[in-house]
Protein backbone atom coordinates (compact mmCIF):
# COMPACT_ATOMS: atom_id res chain seq x y z
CA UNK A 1 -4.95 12.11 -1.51
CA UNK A 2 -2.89 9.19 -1.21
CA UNK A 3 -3.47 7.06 1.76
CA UNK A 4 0.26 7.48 3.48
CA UNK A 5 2.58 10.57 2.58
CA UNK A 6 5.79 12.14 3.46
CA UNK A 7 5.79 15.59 5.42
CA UNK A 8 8.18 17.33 6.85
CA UNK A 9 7.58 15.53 10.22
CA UNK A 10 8.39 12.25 8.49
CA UNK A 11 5.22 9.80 7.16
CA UNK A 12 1.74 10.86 7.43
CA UNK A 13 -1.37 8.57 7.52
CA UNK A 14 -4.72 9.79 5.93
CA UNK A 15 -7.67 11.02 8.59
CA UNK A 16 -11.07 9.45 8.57
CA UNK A 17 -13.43 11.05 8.14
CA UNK A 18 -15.00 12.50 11.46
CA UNK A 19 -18.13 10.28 11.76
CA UNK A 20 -16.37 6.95 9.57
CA UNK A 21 -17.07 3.87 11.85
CA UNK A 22 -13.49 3.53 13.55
CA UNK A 23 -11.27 -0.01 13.18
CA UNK A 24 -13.07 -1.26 9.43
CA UNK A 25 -10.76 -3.08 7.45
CA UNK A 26 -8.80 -1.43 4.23
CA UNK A 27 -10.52 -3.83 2.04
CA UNK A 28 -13.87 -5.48 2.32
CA UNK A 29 -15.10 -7.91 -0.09
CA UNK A 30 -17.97 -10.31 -1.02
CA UNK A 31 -17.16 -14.04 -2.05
CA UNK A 32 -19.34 -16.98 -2.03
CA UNK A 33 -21.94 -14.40 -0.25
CA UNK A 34 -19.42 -13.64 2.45
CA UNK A 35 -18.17 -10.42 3.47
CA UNK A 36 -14.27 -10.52 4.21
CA UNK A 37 -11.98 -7.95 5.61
CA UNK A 38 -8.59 -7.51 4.73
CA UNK A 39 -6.38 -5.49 6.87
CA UNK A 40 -3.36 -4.29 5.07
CA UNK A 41 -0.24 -3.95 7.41
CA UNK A 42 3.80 -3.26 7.04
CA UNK A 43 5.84 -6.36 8.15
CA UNK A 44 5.41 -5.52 12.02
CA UNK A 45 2.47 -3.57 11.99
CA UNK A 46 0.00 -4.33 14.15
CA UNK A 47 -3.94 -3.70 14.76
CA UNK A 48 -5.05 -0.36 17.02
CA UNK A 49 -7.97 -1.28 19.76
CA UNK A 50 -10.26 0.27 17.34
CA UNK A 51 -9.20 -2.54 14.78
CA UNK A 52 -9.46 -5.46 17.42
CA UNK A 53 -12.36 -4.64 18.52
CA UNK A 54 -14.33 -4.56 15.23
CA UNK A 55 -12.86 -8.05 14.81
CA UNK A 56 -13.95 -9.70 17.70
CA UNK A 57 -17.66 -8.16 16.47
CA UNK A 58 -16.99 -9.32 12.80
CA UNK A 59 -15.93 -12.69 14.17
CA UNK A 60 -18.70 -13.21 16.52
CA UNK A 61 -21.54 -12.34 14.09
CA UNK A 62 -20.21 -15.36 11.96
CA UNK A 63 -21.39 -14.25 8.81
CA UNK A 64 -17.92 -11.98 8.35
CA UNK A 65 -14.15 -13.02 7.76
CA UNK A 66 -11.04 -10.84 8.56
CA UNK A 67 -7.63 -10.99 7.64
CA UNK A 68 -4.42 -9.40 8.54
CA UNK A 69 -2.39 -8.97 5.25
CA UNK A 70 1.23 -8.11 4.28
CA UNK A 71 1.75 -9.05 0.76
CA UNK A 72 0.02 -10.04 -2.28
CA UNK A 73 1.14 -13.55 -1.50
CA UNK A 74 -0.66 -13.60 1.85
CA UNK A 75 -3.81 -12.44 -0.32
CA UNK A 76 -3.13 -14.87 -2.87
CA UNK A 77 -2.27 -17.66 -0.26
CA UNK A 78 -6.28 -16.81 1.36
CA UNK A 79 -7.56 -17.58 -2.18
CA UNK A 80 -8.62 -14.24 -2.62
């Protein structure tokens, strides 16, 4: 099932699954031993509490990066 898809109601994001850990990044990666989160969002989309919160965690544990995304050149501009 495709992550966002039209109903009747209008657009429809995917569920998580019931016990997934809530506010993890779309895309997590490893580079130069690393791990990096990349959250993908439209042009004015911004990040639920859930999403904050595992930042502030990520960030603090210093051994993670996380990025807010909105194109391929914002990817490409990370040097990802």
């Amino acid at each position: 099932m495709p992550a966002v898809q039209k109903s009747a109601d209008g657009w429809q994001f995917r569920r998580m699954p019931t016990h997934a850990l809530k506010g993890v990044p779309d895309i997590t990666l490893i580079k130069n031993g690393r791990c990096v989160g990349l959250e993908v969002k439209r042009e004015k989309g911004r990040l639920s509490l859930d999403q904050v919160a595992f930042v502030q965690a990520s960030i603090g544990s210093g051994r993670r990066q996380y990025y807010v995304v909105r194109s391929i050149d914002n990817v490409q501009a990370l040097g990802l």
